[in-house]
C-alpha atoms as a PDB file:
ATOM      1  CA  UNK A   1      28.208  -9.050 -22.448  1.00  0.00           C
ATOM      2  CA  UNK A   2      27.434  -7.088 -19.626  1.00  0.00           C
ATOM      3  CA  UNK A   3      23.922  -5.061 -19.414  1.00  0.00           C
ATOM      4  CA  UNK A   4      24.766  -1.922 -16.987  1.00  0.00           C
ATOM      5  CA  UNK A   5      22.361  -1.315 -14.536  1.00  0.00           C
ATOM      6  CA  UNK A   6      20.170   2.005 -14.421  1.00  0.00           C
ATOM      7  CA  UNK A   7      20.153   4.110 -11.857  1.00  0.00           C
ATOM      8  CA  UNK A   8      16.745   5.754 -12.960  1.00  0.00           C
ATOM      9  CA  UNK A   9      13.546   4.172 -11.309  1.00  0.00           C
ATOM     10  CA  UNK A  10      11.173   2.172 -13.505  1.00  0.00           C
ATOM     11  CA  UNK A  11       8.497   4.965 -14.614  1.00  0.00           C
ATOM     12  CA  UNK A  12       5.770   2.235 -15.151  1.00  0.00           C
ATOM     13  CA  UNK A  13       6.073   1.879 -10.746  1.00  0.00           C
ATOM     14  CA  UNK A  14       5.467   5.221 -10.815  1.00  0.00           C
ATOM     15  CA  UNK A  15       2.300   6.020 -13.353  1.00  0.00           C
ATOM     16  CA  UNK A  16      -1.179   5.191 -13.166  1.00  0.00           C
ATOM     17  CA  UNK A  17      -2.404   2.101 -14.876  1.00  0.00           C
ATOM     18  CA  UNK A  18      -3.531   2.277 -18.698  1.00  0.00           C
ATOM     19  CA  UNK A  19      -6.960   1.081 -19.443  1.00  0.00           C
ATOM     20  CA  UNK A  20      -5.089  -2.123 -20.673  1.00  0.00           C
ATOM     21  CA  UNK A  21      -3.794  -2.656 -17.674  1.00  0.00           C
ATOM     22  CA  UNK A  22      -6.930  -1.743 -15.561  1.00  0.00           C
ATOM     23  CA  UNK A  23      -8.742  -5.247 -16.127  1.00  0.00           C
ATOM     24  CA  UNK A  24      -5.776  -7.135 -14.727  1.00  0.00           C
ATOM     25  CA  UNK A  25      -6.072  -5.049 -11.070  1.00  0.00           C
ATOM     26  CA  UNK A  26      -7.590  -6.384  -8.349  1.00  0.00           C
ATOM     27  CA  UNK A  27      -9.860  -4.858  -6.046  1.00  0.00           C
ATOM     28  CA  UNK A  28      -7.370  -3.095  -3.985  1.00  0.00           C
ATOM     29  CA  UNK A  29      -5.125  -1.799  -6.648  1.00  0.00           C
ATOM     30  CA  UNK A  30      -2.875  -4.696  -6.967  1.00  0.00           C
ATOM     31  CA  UNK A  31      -1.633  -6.390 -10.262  1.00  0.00           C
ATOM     32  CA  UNK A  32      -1.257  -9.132  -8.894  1.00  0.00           C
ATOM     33  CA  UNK A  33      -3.956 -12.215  -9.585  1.00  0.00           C
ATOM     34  CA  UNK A  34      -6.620 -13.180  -7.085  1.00  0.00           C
ATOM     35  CA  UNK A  35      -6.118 -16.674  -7.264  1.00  0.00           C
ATOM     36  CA  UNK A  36      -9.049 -17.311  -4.707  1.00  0.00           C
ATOM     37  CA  UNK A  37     -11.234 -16.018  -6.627  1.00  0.00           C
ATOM     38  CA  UNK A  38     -10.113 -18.591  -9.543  1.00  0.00           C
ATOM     39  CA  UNK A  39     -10.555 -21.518  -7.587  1.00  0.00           C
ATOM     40  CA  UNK A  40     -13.561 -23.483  -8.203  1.00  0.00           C
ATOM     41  CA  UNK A  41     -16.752 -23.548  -5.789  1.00  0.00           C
ATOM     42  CA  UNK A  42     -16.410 -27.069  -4.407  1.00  0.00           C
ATOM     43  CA  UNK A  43     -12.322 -26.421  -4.288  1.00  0.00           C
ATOM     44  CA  UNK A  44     -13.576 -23.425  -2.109  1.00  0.00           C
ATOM     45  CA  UNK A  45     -15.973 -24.911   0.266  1.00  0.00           C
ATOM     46  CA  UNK A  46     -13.418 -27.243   1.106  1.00  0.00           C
ATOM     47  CA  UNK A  47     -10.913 -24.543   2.307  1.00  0.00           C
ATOM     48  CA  UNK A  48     -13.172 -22.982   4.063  1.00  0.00           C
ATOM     49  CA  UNK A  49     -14.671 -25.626   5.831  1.00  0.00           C
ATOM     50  CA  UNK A  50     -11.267 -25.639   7.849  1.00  0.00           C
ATOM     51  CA  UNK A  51     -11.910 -21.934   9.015  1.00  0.00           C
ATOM     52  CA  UNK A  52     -13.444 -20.752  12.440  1.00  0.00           C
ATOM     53  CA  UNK A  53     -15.837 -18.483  12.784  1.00  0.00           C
ATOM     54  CA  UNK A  54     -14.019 -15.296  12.712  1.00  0.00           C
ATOM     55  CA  UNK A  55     -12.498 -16.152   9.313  1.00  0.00           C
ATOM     56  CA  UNK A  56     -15.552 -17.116   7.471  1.00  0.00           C
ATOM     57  CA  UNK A  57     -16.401 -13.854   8.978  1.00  0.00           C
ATOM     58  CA  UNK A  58     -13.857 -11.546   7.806  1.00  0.00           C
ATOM     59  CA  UNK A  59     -13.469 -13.648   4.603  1.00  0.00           C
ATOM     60  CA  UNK A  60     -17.381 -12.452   3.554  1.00  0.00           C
ATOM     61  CA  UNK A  61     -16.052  -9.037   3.789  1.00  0.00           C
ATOM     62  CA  UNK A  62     -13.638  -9.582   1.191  1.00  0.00           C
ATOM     63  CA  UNK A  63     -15.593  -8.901  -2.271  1.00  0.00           C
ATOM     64  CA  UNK A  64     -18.841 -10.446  -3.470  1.00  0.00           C
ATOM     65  CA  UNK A  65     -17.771 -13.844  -4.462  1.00  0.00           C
ATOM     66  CA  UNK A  66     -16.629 -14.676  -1.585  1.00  0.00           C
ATOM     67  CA  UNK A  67     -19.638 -12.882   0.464  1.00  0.00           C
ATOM     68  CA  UNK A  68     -21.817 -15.166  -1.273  1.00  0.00           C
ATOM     69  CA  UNK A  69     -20.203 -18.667  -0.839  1.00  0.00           C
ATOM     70  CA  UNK A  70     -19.511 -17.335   3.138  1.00  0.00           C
ATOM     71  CA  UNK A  71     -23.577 -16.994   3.322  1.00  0.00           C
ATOM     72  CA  UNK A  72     -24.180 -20.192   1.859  1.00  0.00           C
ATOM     73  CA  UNK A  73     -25.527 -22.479   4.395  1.00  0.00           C
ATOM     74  CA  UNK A  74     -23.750 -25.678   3.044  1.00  0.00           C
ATOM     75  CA  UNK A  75     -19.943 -23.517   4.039  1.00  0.00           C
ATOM     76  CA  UNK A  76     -21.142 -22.906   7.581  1.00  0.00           C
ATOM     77  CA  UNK A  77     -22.196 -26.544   7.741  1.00  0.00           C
ATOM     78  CA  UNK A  78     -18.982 -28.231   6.110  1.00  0.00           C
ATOM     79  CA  UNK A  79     -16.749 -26.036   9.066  1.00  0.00           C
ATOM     80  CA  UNK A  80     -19.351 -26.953  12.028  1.00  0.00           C
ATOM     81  CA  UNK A  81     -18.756 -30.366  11.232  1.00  0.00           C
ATOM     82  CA  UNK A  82     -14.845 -29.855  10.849  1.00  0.00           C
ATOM     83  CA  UNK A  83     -14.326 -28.355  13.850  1.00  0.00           C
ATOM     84  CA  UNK A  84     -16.713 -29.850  16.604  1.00  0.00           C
ATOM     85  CA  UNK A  85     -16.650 -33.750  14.923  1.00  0.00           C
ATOM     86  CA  UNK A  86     -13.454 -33.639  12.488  1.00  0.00           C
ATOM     87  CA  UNK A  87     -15.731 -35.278   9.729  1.00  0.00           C
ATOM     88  CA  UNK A  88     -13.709 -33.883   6.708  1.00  0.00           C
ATOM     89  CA  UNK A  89     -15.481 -31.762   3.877  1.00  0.00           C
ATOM     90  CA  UNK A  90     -15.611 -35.189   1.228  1.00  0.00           C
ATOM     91  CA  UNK A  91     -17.638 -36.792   3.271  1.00  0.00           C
ATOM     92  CA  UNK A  92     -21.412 -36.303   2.155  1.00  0.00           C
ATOM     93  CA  UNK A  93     -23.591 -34.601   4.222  1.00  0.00           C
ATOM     94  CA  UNK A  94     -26.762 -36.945   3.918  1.00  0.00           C
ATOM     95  CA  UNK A  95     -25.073 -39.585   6.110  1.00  0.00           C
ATOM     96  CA  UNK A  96     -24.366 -37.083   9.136  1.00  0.00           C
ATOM     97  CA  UNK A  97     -27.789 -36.512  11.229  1.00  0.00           C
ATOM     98  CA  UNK A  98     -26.920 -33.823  13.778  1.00  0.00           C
ATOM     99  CA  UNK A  99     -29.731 -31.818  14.840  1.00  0.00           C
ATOM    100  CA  UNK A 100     -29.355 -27.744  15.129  1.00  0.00           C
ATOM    101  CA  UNK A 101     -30.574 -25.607  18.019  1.00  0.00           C
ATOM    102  CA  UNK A 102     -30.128 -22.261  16.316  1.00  0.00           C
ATOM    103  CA  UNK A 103     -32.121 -21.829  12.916  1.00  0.00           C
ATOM    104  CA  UNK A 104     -29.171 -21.461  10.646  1.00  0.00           C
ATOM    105  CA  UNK A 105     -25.729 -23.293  10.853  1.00  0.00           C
ATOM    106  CA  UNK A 106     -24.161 -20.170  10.855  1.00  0.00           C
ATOM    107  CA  UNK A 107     -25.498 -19.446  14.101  1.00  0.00           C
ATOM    108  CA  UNK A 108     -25.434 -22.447  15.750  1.00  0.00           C
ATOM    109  CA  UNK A 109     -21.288 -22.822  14.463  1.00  0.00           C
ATOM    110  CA  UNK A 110     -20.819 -19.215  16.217  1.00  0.00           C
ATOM    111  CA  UNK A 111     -22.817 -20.077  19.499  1.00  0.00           C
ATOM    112  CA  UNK A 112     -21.202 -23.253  19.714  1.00  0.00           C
ATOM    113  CA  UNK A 113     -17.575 -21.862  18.920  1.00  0.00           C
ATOM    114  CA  UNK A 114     -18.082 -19.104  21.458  1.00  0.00           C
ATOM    115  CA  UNK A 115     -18.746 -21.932  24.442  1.00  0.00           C
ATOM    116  CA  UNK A 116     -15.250 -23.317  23.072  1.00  0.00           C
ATOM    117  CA  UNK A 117     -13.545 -20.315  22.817  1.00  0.00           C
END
């Protein structure tokens, strides 16, 4: 059996979202998950520990979870030592003695990065 198709548009692409629906909506109006944001802290800090500057940047600016791990000392730390010595985010940070010129890592990764870049 054949279902024939409609030619009418589906009226729930075209209405508002019930109150139902309103706790499934991300920030920006999407239905769609934010699987990101469902990822655990430590699963986190490794994915961003592969990001430059700029992204870590832009990445704070995304909503508040994300704002707060980007400000987190130990994310700036785990990238700096990514990018400039390729020492991979398992590795634990006690063993690595670098010594900072800057007073955060934050600033030291975006000095650094901008002699690079």
């Amino acid at each position: 059996m054949q279902v024939a198709a409609s030619n009418k548009p589906n009226n729930y692409l075209f209405t508002r979202p019930t109150r139902a629906l309103a706790k499934d909506i991300t920030q920006h109006g999407s239905l769609e998950p934010a699987y990101l944001l469902a990822v655990p802290d430590e699963a986190l800090t490794h994915i961003t520990s592969f990001c430059e500057p700029p992204a870590l940047l832009q990445l704070g600016q995304a909503n508040r979870r994300l704002y707060a791990h980007v400000s987190d000392e130990q994310c700036w730390l785990r990238a700096f030592l990514v990018f400039f010595l390729g020492i991979g985010p398992e590795v634990s940070v006690e063993i690595v003695h670098i010594r900072r010129i800057r007073p955060t890592w934050r600033e030291e990764f975006i000095s650094r990065f901008k002699l690079v870049k």
